[in-house]
PDB file of N, CA and C in Angstrom:
ATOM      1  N   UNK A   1     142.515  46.526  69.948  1.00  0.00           N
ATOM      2  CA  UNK A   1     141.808  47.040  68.809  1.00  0.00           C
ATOM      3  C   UNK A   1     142.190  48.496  68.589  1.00  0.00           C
ATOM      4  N   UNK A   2     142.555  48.430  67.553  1.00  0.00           N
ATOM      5  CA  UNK A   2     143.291  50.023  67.113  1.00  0.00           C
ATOM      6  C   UNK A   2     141.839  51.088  66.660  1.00  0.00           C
ATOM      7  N   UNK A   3     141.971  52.132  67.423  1.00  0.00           N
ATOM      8  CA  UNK A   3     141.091  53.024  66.587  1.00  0.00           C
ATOM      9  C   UNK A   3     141.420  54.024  66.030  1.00  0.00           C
ATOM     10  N   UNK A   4     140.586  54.463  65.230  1.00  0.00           N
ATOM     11  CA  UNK A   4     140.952  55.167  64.018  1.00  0.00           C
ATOM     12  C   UNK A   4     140.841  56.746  64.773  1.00  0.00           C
ATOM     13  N   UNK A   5     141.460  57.753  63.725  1.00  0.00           N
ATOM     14  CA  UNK A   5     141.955  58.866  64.365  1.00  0.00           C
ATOM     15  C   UNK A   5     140.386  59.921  64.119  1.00  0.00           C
ATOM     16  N   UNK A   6     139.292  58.806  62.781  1.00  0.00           N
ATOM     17  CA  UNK A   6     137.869  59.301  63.292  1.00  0.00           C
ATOM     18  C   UNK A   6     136.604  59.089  64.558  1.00  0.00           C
ATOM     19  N   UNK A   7     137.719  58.747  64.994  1.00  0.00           N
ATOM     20  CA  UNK A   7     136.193  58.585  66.206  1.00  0.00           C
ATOM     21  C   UNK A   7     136.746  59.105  67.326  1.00  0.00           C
ATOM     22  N   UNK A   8     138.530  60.132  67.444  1.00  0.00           N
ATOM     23  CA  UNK A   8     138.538  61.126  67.987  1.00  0.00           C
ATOM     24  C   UNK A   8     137.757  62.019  68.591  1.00  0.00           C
ATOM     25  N   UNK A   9     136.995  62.086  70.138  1.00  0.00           N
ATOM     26  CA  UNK A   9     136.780  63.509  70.386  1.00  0.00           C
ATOM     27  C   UNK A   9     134.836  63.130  69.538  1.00  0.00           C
ATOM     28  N   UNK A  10     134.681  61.847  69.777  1.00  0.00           N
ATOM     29  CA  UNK A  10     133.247  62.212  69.505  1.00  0.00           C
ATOM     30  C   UNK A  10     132.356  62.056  71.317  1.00  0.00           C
ATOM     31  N   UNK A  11     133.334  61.431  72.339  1.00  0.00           N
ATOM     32  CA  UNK A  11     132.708  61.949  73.441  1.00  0.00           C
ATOM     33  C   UNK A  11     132.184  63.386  73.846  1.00  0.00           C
ATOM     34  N   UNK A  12     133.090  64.490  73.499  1.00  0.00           N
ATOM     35  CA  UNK A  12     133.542  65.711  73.660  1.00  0.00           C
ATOM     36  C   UNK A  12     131.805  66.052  73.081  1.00  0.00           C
ATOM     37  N   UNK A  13     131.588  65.763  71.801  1.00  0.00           N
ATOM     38  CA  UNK A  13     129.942  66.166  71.478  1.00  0.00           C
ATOM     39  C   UNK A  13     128.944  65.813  71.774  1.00  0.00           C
ATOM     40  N   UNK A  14     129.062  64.083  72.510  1.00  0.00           N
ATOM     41  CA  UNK A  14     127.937  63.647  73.752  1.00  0.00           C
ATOM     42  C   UNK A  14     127.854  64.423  75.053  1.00  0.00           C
ATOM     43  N   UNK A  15     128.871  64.965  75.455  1.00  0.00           N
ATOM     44  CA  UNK A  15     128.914  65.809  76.502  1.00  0.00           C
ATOM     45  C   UNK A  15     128.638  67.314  76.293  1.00  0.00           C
ATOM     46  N   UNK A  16     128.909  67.854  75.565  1.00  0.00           N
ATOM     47  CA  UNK A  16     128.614  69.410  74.848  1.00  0.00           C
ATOM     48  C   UNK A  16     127.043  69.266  75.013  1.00  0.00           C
ATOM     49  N   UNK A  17     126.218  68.436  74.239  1.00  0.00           N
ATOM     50  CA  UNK A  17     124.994  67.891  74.143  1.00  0.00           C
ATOM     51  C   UNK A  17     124.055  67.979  75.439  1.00  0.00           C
ATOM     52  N   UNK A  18     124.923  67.097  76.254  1.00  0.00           N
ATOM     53  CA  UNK A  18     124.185  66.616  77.292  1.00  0.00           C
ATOM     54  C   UNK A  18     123.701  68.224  78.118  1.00  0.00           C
ATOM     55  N   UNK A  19     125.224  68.746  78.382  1.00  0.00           N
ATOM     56  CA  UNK A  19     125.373  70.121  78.967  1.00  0.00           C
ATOM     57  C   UNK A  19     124.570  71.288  79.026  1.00  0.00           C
ATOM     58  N   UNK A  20     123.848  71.150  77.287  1.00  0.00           N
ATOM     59  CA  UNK A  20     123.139  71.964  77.173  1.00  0.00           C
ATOM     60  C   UNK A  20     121.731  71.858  76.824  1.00  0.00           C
ATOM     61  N   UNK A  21     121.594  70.557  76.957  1.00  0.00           N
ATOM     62  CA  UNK A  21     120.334  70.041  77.758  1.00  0.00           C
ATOM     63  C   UNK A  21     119.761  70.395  79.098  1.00  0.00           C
ATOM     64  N   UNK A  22     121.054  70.222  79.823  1.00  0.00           N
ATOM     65  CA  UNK A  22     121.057  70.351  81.505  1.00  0.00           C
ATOM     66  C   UNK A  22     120.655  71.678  81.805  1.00  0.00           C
ATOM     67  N   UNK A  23     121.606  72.615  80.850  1.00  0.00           N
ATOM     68  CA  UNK A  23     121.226  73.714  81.039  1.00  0.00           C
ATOM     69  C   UNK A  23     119.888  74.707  80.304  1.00  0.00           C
ATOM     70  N   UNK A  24     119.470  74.667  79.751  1.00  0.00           N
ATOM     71  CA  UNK A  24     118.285  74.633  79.296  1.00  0.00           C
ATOM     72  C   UNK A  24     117.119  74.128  80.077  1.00  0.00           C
ATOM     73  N   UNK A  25     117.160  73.044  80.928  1.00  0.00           N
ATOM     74  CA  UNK A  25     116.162  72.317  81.710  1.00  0.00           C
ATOM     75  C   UNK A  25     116.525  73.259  83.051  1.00  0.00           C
ATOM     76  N   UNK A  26     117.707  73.738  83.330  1.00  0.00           N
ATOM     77  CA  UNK A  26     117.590  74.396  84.613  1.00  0.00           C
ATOM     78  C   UNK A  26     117.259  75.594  84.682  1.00  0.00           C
ATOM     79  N   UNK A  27     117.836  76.566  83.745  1.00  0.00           N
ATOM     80  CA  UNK A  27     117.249  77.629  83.161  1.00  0.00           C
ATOM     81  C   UNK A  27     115.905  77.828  83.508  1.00  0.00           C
ATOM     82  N   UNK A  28     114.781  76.689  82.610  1.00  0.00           N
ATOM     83  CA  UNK A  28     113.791  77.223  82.602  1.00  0.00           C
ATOM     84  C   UNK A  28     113.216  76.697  84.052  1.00  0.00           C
ATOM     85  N   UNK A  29     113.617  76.074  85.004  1.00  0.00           N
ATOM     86  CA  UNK A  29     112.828  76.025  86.164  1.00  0.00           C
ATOM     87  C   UNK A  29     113.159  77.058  87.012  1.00  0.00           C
ATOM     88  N   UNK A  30     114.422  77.863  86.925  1.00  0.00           N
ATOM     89  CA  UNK A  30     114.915  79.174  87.108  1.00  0.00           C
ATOM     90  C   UNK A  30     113.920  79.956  87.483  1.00  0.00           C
ATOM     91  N   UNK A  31     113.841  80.396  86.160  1.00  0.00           N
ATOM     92  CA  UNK A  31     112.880  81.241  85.323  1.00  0.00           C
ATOM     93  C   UNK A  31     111.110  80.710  86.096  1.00  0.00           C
ATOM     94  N   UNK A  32     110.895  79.652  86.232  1.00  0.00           N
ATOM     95  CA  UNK A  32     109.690  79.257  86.735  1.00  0.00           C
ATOM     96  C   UNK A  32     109.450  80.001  88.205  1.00  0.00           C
ATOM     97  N   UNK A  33     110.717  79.615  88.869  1.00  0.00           N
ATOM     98  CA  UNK A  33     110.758  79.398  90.552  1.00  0.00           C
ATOM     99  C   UNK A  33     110.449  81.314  90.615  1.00  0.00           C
ATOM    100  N   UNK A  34     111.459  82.016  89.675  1.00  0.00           N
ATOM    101  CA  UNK A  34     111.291  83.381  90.258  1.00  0.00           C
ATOM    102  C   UNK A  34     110.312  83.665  89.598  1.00  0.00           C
ATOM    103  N   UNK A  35     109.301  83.689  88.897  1.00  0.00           N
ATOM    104  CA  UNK A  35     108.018  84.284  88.711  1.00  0.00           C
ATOM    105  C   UNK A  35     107.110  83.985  89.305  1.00  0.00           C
ATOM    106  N   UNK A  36     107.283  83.048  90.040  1.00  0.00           N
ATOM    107  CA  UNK A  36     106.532  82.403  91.273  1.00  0.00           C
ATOM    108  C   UNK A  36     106.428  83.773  92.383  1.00  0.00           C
ATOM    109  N   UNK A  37     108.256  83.569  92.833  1.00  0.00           N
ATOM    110  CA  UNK A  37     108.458  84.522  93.932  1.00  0.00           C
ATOM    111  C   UNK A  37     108.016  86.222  93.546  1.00  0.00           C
ATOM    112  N   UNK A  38     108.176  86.331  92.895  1.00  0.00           N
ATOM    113  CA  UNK A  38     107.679  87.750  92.503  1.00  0.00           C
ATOM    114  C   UNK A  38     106.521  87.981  92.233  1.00  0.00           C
ATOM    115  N   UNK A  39     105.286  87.060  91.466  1.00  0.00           N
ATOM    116  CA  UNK A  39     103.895  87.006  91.752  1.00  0.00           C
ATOM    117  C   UNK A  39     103.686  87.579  93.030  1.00  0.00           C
ATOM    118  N   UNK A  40     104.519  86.160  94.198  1.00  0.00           N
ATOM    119  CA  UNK A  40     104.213  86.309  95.477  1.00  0.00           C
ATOM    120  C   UNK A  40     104.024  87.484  96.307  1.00  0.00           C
ATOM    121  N   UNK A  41     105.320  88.161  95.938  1.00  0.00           N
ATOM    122  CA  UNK A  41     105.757  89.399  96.378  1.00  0.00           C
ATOM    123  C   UNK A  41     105.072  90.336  96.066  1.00  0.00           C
ATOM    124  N   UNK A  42     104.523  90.604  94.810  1.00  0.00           N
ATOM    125  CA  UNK A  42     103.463  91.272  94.322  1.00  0.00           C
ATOM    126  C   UNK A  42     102.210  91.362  94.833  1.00  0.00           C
ATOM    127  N   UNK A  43     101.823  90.014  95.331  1.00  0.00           N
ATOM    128  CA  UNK A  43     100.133  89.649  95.693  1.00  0.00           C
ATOM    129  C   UNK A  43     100.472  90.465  97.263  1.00  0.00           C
ATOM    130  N   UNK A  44     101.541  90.057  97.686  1.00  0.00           N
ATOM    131  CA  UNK A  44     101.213  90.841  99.169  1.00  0.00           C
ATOM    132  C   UNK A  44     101.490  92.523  99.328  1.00  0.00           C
ATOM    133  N   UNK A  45     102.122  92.715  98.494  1.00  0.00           N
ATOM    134  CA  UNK A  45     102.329  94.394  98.377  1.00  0.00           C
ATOM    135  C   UNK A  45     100.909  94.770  98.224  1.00  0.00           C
ATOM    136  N   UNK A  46      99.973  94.237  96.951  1.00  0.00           N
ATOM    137  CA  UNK A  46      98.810  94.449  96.829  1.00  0.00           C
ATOM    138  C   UNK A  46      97.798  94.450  98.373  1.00  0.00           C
ATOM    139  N   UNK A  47      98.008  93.439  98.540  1.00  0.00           N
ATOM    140  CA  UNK A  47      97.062  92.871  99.927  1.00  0.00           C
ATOM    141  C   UNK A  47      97.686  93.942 101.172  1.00  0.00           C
ATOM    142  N   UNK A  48      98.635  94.120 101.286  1.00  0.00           N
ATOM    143  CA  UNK A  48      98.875  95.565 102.454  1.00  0.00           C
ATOM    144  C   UNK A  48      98.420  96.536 102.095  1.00  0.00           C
ATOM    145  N   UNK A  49      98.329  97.099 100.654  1.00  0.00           N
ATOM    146  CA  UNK A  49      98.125  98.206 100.593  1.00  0.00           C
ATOM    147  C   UNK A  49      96.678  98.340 100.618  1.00  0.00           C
ATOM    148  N   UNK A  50      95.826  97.011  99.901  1.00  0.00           N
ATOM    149  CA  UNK A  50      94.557  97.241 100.026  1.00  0.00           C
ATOM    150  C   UNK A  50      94.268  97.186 101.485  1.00  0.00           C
ATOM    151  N   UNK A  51      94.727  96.584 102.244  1.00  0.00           N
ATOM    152  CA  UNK A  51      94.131  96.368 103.482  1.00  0.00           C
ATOM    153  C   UNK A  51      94.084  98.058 104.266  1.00  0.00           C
ATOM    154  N   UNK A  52      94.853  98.509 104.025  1.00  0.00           N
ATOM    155  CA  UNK A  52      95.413 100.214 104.648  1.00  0.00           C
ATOM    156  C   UNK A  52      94.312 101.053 103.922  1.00  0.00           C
ATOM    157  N   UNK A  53      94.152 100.971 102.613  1.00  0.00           N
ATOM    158  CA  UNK A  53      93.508 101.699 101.992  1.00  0.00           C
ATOM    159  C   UNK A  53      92.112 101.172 102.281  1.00  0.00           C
ATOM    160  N   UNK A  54      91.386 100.087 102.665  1.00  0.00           N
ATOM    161  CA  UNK A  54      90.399  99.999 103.244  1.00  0.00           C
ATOM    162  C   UNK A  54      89.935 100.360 104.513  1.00  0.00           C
ATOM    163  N   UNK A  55      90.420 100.598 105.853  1.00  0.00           N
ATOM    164  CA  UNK A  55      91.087 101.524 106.460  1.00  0.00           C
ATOM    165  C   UNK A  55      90.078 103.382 106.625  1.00  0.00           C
ATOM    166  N   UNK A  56      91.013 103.601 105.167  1.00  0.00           N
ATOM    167  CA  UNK A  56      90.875 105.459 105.171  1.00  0.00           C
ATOM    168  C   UNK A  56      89.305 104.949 104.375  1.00  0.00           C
ATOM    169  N   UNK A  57      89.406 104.614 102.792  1.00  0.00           N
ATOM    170  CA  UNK A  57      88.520 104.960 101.946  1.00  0.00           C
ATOM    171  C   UNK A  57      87.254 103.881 101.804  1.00  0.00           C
ATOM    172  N   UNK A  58      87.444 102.578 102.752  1.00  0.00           N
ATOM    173  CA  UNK A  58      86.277 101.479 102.218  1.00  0.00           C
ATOM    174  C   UNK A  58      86.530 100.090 101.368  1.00  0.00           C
ATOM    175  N   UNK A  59      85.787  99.986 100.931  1.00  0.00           N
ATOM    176  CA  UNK A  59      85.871  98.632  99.876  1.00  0.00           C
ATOM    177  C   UNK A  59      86.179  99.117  98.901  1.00  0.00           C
ATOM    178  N   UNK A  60      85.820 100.551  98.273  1.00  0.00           N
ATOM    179  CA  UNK A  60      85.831 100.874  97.041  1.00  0.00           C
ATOM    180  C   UNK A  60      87.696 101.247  96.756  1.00  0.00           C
ATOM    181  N   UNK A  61      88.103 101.814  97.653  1.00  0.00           N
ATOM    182  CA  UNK A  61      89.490 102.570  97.860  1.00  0.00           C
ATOM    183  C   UNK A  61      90.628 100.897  97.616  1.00  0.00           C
ATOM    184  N   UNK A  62      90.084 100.049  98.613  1.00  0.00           N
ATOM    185  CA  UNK A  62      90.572  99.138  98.710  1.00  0.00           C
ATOM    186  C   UNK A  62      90.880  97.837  97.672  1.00  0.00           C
ATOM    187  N   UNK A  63      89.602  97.927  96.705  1.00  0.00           N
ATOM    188  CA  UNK A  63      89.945  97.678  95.319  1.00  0.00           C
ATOM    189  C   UNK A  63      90.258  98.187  94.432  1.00  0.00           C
ATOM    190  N   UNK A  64      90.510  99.225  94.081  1.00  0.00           N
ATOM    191  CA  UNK A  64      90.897 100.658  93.348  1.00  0.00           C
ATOM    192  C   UNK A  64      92.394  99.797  93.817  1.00  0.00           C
ATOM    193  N   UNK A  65      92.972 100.124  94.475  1.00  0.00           N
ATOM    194  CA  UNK A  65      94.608 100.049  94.781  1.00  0.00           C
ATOM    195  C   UNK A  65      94.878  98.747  94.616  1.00  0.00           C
ATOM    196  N   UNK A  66      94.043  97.787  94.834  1.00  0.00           N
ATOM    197  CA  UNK A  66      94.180  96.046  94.740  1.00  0.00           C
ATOM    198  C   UNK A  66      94.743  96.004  92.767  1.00  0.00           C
ATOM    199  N   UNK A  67      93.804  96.568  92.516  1.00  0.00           N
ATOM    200  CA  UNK A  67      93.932  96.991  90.847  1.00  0.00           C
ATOM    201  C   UNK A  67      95.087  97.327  90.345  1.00  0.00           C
ATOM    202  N   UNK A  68      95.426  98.754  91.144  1.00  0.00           N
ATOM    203  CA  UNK A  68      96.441  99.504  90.777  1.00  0.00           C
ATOM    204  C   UNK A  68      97.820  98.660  90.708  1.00  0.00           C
ATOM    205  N   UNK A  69      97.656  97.753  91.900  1.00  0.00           N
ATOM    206  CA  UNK A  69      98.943  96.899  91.742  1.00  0.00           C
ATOM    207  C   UNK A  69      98.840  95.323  90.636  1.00  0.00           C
ATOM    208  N   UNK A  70      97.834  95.296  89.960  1.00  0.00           N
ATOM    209  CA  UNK A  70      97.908  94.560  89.373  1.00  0.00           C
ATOM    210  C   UNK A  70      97.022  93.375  89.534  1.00  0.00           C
ATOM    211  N   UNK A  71      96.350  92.899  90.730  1.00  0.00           N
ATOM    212  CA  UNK A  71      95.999  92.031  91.416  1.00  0.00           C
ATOM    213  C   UNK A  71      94.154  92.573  91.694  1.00  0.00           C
ATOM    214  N   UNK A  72      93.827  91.151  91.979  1.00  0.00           N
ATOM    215  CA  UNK A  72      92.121  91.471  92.340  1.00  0.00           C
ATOM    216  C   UNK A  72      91.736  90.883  93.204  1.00  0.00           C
ATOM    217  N   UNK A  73      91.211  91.740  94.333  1.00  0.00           N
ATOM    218  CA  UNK A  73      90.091  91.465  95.468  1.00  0.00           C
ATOM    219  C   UNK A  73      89.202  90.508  95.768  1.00  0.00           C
ATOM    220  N   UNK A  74      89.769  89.832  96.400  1.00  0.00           N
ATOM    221  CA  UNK A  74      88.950  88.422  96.507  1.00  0.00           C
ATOM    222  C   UNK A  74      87.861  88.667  97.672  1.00  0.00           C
ATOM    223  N   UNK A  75      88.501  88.775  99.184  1.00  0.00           N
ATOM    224  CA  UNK A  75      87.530  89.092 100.087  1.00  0.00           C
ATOM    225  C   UNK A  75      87.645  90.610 101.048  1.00  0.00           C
ATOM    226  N   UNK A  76      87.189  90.787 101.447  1.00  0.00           N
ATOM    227  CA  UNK A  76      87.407  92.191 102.284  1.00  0.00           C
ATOM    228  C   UNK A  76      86.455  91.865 103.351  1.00  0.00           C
ATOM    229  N   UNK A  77      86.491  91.785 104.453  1.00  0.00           N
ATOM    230  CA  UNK A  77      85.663  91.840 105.802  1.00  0.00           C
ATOM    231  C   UNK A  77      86.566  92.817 106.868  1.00  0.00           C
ATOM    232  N   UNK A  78      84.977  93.457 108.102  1.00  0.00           N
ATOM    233  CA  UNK A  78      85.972  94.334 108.661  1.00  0.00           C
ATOM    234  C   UNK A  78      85.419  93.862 109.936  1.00  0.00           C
ATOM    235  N   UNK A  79      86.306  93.696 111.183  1.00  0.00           N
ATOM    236  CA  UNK A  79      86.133  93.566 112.283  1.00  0.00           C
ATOM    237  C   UNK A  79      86.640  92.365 113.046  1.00  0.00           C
ATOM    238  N   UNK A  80      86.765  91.645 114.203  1.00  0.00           N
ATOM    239  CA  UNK A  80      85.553  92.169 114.613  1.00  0.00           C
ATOM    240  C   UNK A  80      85.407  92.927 115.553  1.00  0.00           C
ATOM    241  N   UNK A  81      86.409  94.025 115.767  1.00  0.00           N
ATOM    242  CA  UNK A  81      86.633  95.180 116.546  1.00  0.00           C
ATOM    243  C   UNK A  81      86.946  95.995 115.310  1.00  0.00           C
ATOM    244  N   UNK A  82      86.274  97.224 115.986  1.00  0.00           N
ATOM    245  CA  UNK A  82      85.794  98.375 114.950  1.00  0.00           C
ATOM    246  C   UNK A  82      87.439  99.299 114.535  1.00  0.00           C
ATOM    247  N   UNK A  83      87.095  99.472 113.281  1.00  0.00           N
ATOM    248  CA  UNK A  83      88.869  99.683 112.735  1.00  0.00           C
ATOM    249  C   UNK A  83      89.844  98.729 112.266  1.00  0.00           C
ATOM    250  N   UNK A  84      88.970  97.069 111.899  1.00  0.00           N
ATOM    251  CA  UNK A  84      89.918  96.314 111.671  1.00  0.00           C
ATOM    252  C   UNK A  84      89.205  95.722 110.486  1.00  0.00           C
ATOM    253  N   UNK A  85      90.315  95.328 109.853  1.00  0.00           N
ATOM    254  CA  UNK A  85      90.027  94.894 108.169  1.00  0.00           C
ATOM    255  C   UNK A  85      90.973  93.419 107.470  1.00  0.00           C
ATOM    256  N   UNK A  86      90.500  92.511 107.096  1.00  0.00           N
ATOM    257  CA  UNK A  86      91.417  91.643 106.796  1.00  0.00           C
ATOM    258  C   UNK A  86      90.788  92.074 104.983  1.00  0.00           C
ATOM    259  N   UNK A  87      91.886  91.398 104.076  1.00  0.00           N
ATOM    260  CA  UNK A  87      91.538  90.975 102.986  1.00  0.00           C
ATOM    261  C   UNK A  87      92.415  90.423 101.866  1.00  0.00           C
ATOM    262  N   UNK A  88      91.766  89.615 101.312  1.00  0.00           N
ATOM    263  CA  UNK A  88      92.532  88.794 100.014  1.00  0.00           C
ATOM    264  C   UNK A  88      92.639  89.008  99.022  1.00  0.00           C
ATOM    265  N   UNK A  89      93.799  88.935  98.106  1.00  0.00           N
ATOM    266  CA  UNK A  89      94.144  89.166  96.709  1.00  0.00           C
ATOM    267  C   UNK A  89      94.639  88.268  96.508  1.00  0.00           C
ATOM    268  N   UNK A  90      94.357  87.935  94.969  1.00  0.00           N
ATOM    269  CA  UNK A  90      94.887  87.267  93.460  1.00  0.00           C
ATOM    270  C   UNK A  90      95.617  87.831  92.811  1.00  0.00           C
ATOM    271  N   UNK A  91      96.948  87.359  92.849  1.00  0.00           N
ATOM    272  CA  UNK A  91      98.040  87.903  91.551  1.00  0.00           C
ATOM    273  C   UNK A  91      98.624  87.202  91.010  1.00  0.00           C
ATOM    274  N   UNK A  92      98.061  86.685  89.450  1.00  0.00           N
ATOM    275  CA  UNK A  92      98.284  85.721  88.546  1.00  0.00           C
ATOM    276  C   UNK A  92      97.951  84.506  89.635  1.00  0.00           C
ATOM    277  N   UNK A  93      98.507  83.715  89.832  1.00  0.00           N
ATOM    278  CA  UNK A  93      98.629  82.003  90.715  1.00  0.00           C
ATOM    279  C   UNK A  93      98.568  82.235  91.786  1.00  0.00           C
ATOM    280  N   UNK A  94      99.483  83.262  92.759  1.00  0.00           N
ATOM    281  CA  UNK A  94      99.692  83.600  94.026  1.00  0.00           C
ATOM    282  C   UNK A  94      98.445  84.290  94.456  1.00  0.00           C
ATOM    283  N   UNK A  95      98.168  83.922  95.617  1.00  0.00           N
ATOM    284  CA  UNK A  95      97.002  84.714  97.038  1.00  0.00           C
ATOM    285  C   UNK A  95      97.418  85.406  97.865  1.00  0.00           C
ATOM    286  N   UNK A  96      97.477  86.393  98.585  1.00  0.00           N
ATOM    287  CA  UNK A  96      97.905  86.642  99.612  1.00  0.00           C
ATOM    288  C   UNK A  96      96.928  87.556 100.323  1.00  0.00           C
ATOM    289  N   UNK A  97      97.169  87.114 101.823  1.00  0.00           N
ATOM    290  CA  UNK A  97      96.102  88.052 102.850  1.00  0.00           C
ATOM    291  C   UNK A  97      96.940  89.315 103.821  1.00  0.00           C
ATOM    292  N   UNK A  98      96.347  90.205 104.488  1.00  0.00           N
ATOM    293  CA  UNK A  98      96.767  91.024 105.437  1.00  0.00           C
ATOM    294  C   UNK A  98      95.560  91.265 105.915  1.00  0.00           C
ATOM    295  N   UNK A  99      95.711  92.004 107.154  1.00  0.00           N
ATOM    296  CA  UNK A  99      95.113  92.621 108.066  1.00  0.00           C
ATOM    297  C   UNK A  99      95.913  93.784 108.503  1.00  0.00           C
ATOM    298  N   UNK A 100      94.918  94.824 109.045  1.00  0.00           N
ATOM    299  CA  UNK A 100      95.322  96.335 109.022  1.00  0.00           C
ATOM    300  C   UNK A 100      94.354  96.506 110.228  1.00  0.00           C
ATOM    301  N   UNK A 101      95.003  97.447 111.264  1.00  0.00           N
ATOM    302  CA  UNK A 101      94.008  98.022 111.997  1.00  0.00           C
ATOM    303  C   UNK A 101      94.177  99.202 112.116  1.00  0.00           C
ATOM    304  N   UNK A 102      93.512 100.197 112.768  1.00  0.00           N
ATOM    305  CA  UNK A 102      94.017 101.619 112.977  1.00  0.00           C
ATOM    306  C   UNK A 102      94.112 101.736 114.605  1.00  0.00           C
ATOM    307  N   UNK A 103      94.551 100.791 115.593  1.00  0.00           N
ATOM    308  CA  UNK A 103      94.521 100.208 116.913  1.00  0.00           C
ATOM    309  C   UNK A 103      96.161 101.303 116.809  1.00  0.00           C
ATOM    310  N   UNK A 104      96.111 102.198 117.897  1.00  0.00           N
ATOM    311  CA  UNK A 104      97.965 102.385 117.923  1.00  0.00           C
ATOM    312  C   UNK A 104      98.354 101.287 118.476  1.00  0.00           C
TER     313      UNK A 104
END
């Protein structure tokens, strides 16, 4: 069966197609995966620093800076040896905890 010199090269645009489908779908899970990781990264920068800054200044110091980075104070407890502080932050989706002591 002879084919005609129109149906030349119409694979070439099922595949162009497909390609940039593929890419578009990977792209945006890309784009998903690292705002994930950087939330992440964020929530714990927050959560060290509040934990340190609870520490010198209290609860109040310790959400003040939870803030500053973007993120909000979920729990703060201190002990149960004197000088020690755990606490949790929210940043966007991500949680993250630390603990801080002033123990050398």
């Amino acid at each position: 069966m002879p084919t005609s010199t129109r149906d030349r090269g119409q694979a070439a645009v099922l595949v162009l197609i497909l390609a940039t489908v593929l890419f578009v779908a990977l792209s945006s899970a890309l784009v998903t995966v690292g705002g994930r990781m950087i939330d992440r990264t964020r929530a714990q920068t927050a959560a060290d620093a509040a934990a340190l800054a609870a520490l010198v200044g209290g609860p109040e110091a310790a959400r003040t800076l939870a803030q500053r980075h973007g993120a909000s104070l979920l729990s703060l407890t201190f002990g149960p040896a004197s000088g020690q502080v755990d606490v949790e932050v929210r940043l966007g989706t991500a949680t993250a905890r630390a603990a801080a002591s002033d123990a050398p």
